[in-house]
PDB file of N, CA and C in Angstrom:
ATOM      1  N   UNK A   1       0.817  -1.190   0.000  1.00  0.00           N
ATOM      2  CA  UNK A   1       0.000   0.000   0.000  1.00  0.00           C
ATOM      3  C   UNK A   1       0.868   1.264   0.000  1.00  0.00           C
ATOM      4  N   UNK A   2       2.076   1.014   0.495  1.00  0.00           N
ATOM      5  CA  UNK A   2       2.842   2.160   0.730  1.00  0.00           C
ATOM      6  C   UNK A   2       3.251   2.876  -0.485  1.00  0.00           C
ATOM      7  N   UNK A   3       3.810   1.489  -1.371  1.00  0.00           N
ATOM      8  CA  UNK A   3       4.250   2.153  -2.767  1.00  0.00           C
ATOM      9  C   UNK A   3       3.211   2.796  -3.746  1.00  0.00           C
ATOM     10  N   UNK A   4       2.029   2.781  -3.450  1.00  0.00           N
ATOM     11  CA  UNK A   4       0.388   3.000  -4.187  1.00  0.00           C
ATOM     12  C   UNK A   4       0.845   4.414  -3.750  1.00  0.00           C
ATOM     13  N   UNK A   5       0.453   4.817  -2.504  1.00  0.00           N
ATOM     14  CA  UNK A   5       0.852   6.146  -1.754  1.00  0.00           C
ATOM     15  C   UNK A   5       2.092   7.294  -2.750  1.00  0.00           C
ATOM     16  N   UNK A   6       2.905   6.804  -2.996  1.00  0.00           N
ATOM     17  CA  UNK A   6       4.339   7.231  -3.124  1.00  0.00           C
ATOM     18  C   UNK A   6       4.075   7.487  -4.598  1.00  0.00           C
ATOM     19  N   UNK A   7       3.334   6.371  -5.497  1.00  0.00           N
ATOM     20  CA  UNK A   7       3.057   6.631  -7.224  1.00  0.00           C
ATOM     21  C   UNK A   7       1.671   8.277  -7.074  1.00  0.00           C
ATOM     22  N   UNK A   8       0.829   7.466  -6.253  1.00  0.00           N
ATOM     23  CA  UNK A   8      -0.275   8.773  -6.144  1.00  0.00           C
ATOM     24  C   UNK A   8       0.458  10.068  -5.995  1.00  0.00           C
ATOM     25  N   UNK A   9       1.470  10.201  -4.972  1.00  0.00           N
ATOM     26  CA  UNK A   9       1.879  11.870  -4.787  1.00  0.00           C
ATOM     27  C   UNK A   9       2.925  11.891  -5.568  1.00  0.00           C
ATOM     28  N   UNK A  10       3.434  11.045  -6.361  1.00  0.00           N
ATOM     29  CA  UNK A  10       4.668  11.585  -7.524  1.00  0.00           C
ATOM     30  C   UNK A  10       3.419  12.378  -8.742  1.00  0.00           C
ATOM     31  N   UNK A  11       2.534  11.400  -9.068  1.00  0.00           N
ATOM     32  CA  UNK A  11       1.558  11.718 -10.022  1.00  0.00           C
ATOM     33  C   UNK A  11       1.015  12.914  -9.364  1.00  0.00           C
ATOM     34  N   UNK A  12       0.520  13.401  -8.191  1.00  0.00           N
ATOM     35  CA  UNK A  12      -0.260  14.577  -8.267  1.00  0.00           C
ATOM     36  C   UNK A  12       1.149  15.867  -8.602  1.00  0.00           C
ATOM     37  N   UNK A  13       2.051  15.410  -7.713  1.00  0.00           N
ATOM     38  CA  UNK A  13       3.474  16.508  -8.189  1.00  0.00           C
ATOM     39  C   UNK A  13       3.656  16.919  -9.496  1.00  0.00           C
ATOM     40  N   UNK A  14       3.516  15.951 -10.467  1.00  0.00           N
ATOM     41  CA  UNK A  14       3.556  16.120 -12.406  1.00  0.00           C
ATOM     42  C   UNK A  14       2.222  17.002 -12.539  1.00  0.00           C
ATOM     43  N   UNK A  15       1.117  16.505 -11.634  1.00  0.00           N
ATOM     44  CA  UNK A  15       0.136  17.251 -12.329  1.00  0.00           C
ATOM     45  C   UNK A  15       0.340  18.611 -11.919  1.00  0.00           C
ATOM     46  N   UNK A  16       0.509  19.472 -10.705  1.00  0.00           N
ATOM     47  CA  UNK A  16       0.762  20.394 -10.000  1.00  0.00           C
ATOM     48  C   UNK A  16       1.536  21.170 -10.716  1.00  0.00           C
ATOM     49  N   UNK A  17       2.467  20.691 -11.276  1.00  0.00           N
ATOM     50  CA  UNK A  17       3.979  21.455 -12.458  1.00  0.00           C
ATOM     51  C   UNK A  17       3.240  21.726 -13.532  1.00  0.00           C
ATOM     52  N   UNK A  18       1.864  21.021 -13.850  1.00  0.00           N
ATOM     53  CA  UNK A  18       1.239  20.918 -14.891  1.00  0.00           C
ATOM     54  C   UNK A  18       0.242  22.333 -14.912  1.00  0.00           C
ATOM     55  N   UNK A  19       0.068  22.111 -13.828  1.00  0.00           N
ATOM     56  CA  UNK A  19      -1.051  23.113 -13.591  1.00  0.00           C
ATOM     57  C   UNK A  19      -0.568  24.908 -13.387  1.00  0.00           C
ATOM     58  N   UNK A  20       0.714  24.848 -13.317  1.00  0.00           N
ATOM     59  CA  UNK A  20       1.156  26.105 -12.871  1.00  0.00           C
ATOM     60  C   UNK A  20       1.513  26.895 -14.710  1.00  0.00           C
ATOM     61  N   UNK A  21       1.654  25.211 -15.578  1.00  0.00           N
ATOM     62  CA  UNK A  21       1.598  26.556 -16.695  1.00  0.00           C
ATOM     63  C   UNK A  21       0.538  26.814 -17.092  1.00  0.00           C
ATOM     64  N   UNK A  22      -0.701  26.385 -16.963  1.00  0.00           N
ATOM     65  CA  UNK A  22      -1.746  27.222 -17.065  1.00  0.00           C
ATOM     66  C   UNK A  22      -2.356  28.447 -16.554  1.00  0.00           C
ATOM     67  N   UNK A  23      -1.868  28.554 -15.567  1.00  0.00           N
ATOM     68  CA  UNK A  23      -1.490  29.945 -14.558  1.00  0.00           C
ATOM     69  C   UNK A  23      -1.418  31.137 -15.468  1.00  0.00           C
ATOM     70  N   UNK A  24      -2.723  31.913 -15.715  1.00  0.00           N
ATOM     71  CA  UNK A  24      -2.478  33.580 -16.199  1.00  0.00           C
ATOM     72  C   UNK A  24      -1.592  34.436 -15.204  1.00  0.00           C
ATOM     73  N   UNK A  25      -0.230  34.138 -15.558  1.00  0.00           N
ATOM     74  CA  UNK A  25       0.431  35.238 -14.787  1.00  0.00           C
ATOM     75  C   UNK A  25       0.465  36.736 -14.565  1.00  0.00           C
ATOM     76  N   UNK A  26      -0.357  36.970 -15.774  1.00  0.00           N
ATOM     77  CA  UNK A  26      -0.559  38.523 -16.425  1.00  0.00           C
ATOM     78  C   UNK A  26      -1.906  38.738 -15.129  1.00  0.00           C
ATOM     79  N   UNK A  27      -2.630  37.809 -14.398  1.00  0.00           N
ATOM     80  CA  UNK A  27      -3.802  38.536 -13.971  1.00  0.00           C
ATOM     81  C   UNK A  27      -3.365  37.214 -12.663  1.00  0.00           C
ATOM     82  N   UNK A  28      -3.240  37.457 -11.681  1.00  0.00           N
ATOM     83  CA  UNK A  28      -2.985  36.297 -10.448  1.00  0.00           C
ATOM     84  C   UNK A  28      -4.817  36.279  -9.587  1.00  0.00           C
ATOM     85  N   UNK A  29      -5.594  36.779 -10.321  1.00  0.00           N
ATOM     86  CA  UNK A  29      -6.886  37.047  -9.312  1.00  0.00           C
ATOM     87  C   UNK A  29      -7.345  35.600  -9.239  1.00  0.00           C
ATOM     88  N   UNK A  30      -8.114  35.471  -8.389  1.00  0.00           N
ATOM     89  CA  UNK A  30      -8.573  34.157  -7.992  1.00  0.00           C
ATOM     90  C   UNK A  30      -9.724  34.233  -8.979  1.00  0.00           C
ATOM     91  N   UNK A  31     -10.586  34.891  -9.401  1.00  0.00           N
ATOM     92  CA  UNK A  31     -11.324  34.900 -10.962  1.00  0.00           C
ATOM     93  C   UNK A  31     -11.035  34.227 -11.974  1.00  0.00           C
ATOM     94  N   UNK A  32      -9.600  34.370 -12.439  1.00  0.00           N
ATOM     95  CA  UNK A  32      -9.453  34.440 -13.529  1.00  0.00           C
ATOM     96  C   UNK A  32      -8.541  32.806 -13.482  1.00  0.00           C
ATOM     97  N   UNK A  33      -8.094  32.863 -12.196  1.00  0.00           N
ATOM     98  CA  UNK A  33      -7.265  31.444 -11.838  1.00  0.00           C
ATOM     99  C   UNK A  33      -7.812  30.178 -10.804  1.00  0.00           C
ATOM    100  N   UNK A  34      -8.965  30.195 -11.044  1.00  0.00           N
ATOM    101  CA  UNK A  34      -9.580  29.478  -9.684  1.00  0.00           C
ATOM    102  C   UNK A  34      -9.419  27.493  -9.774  1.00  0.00           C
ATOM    103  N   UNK A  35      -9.424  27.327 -10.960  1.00  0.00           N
ATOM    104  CA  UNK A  35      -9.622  25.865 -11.143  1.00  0.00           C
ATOM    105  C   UNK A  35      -7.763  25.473 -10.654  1.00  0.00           C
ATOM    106  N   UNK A  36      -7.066  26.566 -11.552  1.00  0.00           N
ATOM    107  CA  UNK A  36      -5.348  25.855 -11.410  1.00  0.00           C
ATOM    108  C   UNK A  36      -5.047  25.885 -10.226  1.00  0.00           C
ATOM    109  N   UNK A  37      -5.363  27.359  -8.797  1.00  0.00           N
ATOM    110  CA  UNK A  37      -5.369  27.150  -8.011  1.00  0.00           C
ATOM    111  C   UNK A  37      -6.015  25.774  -7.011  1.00  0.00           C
ATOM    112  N   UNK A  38      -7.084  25.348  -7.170  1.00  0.00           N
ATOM    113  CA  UNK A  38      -7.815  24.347  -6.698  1.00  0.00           C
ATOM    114  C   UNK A  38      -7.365  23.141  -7.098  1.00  0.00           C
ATOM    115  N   UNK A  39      -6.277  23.370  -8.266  1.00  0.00           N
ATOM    116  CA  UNK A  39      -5.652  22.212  -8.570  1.00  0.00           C
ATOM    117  C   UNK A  39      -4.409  21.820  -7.477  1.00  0.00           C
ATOM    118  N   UNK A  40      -3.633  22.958  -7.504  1.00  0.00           N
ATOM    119  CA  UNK A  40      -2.567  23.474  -6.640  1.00  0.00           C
ATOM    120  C   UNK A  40      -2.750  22.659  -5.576  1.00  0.00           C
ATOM    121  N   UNK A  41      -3.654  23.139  -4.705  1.00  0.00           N
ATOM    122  CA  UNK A  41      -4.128  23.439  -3.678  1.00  0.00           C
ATOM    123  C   UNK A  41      -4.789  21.286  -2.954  1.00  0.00           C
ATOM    124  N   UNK A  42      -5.178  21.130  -4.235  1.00  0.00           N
ATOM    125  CA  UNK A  42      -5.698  19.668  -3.405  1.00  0.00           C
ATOM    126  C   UNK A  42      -4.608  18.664  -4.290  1.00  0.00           C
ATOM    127  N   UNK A  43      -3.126  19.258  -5.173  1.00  0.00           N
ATOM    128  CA  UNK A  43      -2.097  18.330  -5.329  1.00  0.00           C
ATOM    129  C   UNK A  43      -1.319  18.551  -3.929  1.00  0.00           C
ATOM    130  N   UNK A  44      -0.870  19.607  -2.962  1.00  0.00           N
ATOM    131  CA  UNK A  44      -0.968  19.872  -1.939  1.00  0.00           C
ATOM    132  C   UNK A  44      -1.167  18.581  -0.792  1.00  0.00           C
ATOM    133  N   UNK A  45      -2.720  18.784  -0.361  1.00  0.00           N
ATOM    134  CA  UNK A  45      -3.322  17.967   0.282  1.00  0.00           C
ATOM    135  C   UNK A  45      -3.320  16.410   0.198  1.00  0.00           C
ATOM    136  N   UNK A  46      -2.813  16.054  -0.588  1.00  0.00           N
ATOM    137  CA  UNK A  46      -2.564  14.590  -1.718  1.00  0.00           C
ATOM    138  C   UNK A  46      -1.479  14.194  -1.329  1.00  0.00           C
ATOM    139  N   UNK A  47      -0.368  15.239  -1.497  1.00  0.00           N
ATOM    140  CA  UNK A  47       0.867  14.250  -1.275  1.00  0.00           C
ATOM    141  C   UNK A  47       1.146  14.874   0.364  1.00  0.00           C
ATOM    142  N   UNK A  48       0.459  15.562   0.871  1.00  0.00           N
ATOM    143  CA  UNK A  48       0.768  15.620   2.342  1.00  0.00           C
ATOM    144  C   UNK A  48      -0.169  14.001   3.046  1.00  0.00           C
ATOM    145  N   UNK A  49      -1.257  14.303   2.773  1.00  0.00           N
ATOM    146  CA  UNK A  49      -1.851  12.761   2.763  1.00  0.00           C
ATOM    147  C   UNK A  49      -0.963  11.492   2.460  1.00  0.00           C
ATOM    148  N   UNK A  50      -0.191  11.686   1.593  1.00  0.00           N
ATOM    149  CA  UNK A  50       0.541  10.288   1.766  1.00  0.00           C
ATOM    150  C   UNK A  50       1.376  10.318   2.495  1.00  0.00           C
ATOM    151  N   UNK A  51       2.609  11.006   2.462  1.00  0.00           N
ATOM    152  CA  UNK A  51       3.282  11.218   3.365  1.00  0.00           C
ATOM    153  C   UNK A  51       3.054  10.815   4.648  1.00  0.00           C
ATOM    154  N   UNK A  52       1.864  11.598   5.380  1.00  0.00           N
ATOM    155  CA  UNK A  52       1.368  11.181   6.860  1.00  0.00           C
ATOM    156  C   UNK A  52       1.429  10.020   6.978  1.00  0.00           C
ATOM    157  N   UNK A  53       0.449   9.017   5.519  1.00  0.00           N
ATOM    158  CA  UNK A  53      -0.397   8.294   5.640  1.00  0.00           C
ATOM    159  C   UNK A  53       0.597   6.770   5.782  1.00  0.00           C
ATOM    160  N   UNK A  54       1.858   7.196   4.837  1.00  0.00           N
ATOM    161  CA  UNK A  54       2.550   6.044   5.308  1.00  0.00           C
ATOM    162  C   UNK A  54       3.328   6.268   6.473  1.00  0.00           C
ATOM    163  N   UNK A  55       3.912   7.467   6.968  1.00  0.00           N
ATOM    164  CA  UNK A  55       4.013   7.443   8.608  1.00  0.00           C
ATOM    165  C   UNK A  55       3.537   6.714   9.424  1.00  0.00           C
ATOM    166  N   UNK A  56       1.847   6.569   9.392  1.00  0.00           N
ATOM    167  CA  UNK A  56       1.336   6.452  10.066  1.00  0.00           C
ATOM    168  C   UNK A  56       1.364   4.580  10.342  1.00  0.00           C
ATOM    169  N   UNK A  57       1.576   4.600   8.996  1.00  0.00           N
ATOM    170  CA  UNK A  57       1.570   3.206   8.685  1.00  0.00           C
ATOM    171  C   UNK A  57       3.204   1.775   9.090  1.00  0.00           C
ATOM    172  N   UNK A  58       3.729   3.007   9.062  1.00  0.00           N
ATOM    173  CA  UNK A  58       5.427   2.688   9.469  1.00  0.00           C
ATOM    174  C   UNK A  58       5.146   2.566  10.956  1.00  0.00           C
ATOM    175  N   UNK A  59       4.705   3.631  12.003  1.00  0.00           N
ATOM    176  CA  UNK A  59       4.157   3.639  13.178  1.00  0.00           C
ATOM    177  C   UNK A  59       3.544   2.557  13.808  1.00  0.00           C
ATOM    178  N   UNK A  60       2.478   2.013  12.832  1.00  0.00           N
ATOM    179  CA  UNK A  60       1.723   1.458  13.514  1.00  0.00           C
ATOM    180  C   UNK A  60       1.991  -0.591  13.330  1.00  0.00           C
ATOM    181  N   UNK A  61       3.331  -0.737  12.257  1.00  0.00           N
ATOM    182  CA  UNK A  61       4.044  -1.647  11.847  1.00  0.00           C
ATOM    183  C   UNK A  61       4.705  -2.374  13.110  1.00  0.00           C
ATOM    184  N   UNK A  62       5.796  -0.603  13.312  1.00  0.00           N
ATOM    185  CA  UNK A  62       6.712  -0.857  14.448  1.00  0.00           C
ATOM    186  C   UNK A  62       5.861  -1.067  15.801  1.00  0.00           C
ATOM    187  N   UNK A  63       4.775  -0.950  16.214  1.00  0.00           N
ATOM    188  CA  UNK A  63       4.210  -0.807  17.551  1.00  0.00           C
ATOM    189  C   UNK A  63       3.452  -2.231  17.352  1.00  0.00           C
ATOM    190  N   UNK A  64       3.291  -2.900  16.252  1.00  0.00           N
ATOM    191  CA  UNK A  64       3.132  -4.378  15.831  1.00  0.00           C
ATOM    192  C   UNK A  64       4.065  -5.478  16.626  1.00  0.00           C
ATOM    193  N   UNK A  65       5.187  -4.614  15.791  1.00  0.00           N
ATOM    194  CA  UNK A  65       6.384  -5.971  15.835  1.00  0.00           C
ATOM    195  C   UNK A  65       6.917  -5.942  17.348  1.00  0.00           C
ATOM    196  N   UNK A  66       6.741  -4.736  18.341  1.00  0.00           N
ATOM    197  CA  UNK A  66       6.981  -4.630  19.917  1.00  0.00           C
ATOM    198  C   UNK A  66       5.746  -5.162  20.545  1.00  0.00           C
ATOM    199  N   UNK A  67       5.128  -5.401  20.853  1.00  0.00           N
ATOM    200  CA  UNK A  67       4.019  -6.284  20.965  1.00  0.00           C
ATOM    201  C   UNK A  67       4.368  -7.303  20.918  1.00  0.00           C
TER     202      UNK A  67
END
């Protein structure tokens, strides 16, 4: 599951790089940029989610194998 985690937030990272050249730099308003931001914004949340998520999972491995 861990490596699922690790492909998901490499893939949202490509998309995120992806999303910034769509970015009207000429106008930064949240109007005119709202979807790339929202893209930004939940590639973000995605790979912080994994991150934790296999922490959590490494954590709860090691508190297995002491037991």
């Amino acid at each position: 599951m861990r490596k699922i985690r690790i492909i998901i937030a490499i893939i949202a990272f490509v998309l995120m790089l992806l999303t910034l050249t769509f970015i009207d730099y000429n106008d930064l308003s949240w109007s005119v940029n709202k979807s790339n931001y929202l893209g930004l914004i939940t590639g973000v949340v995605i790979i912080v989610t994994a991150i934790y998520s296999n922490n959590y999972e490494k954590k709860q491995a090691k508190n297995a194998k002491q037991q």
